[in-house]
PDB file of N, CA and C in Angstrom:
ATOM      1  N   UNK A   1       0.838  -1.210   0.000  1.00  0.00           N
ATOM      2  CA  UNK A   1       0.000   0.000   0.000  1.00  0.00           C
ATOM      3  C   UNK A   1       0.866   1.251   0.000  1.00  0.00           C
ATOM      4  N   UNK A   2       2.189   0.829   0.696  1.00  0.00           N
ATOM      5  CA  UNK A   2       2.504   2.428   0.323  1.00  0.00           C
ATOM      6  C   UNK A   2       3.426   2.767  -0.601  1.00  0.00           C
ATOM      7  N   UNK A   3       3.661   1.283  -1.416  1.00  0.00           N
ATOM      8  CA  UNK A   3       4.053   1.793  -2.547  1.00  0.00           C
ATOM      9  C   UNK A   3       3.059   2.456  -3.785  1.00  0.00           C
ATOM     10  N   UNK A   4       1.624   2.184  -3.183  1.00  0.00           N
ATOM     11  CA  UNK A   4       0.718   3.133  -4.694  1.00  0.00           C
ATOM     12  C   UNK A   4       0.706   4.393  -4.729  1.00  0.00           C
ATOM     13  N   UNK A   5       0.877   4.928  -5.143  1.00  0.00           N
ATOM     14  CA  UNK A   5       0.456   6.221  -5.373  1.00  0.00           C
ATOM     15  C   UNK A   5      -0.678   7.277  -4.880  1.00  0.00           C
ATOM     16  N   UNK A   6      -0.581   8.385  -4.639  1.00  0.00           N
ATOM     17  CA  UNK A   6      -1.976   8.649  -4.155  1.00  0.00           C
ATOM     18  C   UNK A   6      -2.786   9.059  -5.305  1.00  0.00           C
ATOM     19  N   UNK A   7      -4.083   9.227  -5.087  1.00  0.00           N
ATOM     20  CA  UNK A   7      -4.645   9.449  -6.307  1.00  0.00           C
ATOM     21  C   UNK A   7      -4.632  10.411  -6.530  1.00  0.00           C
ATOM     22  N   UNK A   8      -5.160  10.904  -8.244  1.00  0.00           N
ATOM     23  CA  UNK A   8      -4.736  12.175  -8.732  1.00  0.00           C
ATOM     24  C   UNK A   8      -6.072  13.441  -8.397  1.00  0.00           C
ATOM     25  N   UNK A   9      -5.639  14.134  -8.048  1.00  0.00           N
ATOM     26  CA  UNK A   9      -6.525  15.812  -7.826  1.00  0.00           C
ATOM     27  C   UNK A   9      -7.771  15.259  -8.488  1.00  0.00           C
ATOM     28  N   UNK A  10      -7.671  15.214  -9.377  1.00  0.00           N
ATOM     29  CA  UNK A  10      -9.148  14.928 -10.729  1.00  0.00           C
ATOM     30  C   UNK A  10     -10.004  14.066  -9.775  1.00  0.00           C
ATOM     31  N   UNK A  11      -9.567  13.361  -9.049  1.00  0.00           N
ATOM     32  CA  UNK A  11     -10.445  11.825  -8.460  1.00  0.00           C
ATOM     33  C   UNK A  11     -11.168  12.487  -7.301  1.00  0.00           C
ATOM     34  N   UNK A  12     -10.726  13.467  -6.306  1.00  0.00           N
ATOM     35  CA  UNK A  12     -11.071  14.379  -5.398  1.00  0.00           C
ATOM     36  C   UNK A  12     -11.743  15.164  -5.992  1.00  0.00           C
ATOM     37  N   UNK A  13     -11.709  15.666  -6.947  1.00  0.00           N
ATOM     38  CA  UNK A  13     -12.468  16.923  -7.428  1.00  0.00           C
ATOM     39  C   UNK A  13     -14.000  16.383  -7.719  1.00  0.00           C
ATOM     40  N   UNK A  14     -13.657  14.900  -8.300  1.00  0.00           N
ATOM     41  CA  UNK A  14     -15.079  14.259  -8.886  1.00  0.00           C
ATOM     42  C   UNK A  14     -15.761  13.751  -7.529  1.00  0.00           C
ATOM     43  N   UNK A  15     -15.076  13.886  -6.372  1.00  0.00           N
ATOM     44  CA  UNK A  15     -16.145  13.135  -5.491  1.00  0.00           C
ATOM     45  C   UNK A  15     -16.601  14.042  -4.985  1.00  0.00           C
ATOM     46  N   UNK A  16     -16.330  15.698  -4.964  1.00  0.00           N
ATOM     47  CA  UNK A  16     -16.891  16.797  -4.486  1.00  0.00           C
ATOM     48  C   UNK A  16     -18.033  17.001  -4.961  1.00  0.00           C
ATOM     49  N   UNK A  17     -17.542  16.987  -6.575  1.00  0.00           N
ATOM     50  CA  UNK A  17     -18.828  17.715  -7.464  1.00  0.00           C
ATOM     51  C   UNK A  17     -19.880  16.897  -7.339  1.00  0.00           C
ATOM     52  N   UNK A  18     -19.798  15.345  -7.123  1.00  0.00           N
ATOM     53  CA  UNK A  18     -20.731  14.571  -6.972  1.00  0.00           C
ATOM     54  C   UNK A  18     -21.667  14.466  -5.874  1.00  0.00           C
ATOM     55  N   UNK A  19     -21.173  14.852  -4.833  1.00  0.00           N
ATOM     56  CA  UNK A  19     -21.606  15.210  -3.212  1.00  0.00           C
ATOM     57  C   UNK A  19     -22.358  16.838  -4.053  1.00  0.00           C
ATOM     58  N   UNK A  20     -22.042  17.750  -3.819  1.00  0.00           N
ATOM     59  CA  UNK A  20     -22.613  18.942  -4.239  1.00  0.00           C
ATOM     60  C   UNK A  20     -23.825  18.976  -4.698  1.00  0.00           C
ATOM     61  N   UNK A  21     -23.732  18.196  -5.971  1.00  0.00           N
ATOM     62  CA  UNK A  21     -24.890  17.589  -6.899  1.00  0.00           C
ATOM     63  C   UNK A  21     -25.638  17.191  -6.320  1.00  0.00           C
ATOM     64  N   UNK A  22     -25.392  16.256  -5.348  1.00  0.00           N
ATOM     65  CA  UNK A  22     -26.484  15.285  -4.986  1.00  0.00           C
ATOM     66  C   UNK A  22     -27.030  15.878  -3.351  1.00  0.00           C
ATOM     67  N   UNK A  23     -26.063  17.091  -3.580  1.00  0.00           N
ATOM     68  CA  UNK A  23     -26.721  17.607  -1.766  1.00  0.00           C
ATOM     69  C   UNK A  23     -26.795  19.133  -1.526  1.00  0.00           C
ATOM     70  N   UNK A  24     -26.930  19.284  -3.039  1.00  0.00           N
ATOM     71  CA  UNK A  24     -26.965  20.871  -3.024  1.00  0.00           C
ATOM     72  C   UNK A  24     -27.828  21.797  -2.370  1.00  0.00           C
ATOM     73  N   UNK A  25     -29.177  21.177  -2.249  1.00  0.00           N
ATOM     74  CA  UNK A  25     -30.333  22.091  -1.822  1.00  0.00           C
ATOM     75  C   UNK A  25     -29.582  21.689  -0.031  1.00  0.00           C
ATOM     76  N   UNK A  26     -29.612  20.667   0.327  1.00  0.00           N
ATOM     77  CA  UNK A  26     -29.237  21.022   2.199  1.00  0.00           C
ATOM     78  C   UNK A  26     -27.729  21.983   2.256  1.00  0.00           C
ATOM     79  N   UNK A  27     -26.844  21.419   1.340  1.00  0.00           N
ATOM     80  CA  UNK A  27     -25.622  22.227   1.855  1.00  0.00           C
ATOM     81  C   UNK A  27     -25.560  23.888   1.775  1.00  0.00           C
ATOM     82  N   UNK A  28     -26.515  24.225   0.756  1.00  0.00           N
ATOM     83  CA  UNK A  28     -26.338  25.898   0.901  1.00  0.00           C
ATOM     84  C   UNK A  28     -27.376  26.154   2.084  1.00  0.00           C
ATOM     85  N   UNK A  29     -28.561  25.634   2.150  1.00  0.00           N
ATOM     86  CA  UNK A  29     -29.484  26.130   3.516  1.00  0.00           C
ATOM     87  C   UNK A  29     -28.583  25.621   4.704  1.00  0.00           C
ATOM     88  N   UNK A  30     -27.737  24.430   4.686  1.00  0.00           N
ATOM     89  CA  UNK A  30     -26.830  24.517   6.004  1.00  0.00           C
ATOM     90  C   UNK A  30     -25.982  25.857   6.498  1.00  0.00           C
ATOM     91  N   UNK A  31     -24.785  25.767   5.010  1.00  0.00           N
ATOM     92  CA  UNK A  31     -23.982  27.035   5.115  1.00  0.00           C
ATOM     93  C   UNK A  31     -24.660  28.259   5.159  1.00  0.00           C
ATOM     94  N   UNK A  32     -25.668  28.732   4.780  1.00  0.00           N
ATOM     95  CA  UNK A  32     -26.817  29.858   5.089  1.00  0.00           C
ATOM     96  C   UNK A  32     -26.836  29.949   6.278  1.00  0.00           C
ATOM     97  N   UNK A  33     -27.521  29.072   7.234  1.00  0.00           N
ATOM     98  CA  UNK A  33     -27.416  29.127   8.833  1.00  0.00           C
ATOM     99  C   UNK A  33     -26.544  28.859   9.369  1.00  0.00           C
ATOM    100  N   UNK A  34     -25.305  28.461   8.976  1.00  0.00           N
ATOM    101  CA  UNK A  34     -24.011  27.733   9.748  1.00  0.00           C
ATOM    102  C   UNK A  34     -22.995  29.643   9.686  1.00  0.00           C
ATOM    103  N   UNK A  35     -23.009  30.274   8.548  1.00  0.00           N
ATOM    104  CA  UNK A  35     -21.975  31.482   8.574  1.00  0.00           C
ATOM    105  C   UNK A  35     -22.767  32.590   9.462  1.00  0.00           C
ATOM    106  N   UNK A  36     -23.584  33.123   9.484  1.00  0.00           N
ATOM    107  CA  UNK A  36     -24.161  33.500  10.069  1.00  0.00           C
ATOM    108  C   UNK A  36     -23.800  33.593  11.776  1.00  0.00           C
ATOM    109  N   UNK A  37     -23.963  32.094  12.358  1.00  0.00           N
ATOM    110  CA  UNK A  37     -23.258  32.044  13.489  1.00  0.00           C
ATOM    111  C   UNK A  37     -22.278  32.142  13.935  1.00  0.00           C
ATOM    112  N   UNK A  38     -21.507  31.445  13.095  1.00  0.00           N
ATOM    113  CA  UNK A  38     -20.225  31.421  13.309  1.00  0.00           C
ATOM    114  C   UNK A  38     -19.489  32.634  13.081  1.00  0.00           C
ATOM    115  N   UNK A  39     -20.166  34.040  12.125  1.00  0.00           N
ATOM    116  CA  UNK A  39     -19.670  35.726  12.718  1.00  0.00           C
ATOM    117  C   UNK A  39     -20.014  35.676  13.338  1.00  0.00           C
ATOM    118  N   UNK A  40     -21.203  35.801  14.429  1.00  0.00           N
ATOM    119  CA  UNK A  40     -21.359  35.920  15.113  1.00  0.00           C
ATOM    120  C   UNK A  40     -20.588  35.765  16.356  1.00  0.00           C
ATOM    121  N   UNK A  41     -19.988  34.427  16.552  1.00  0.00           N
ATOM    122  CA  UNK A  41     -19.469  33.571  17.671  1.00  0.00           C
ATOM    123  C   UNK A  41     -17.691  34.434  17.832  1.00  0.00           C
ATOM    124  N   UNK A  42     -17.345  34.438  16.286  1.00  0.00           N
ATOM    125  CA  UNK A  42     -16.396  35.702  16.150  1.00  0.00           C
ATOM    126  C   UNK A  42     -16.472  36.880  17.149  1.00  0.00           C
ATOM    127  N   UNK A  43     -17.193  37.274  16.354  1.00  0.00           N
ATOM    128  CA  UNK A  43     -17.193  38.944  16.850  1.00  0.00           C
ATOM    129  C   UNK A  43     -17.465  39.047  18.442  1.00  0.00           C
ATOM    130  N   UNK A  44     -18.218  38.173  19.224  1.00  0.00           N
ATOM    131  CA  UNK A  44     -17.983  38.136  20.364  1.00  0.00           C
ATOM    132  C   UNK A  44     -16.768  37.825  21.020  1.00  0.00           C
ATOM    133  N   UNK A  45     -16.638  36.673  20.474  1.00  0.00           N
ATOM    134  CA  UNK A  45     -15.157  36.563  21.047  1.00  0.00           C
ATOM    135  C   UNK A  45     -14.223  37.480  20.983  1.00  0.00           C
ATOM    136  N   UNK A  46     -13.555  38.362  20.206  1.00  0.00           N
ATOM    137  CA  UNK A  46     -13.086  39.633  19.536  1.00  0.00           C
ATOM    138  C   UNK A  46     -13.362  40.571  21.009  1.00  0.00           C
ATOM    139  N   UNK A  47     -14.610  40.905  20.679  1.00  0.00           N
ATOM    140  CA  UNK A  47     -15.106  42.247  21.383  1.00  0.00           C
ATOM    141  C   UNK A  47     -15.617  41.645  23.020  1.00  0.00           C
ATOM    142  N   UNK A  48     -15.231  40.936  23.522  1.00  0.00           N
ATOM    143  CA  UNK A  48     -15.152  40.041  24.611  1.00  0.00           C
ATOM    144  C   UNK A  48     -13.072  40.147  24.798  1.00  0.00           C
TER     145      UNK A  48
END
C-alpha cells in the first residue's frame, strides 16, 4: 500500500462535485445558517 500512489486531484475533485450535486439544496441552507453564526461567535469573542 505504500508503494501506490496517491490518487490524482481529478479523483477528489469528482467526489466533491458529486456530493454537491447530490446535496446541493441542504448544503447551501446549512452554510446559510451555519456562517451567520459562526460571525457571530467571532465577533464576540473579539469584542469580549
Amino acid at each position: 500500500a505504500a508503494s501506490r500512489p496517491s490518487p490524482p486531484p481529478s479523483f477528489n475533485v469528482s467526489v466533491f462535485e458529486t456530493k454537491d450535486q447530490s446535496q446541493s439544496d441542504d448544503d447551501e441552507s446549512n452554510h446559510a445558517q451555519d456562517k451567520p453564526s459562526v460571525c457571530k461567535l467571532g465577533n464576540l469573542n473579539e469584542s469580549q
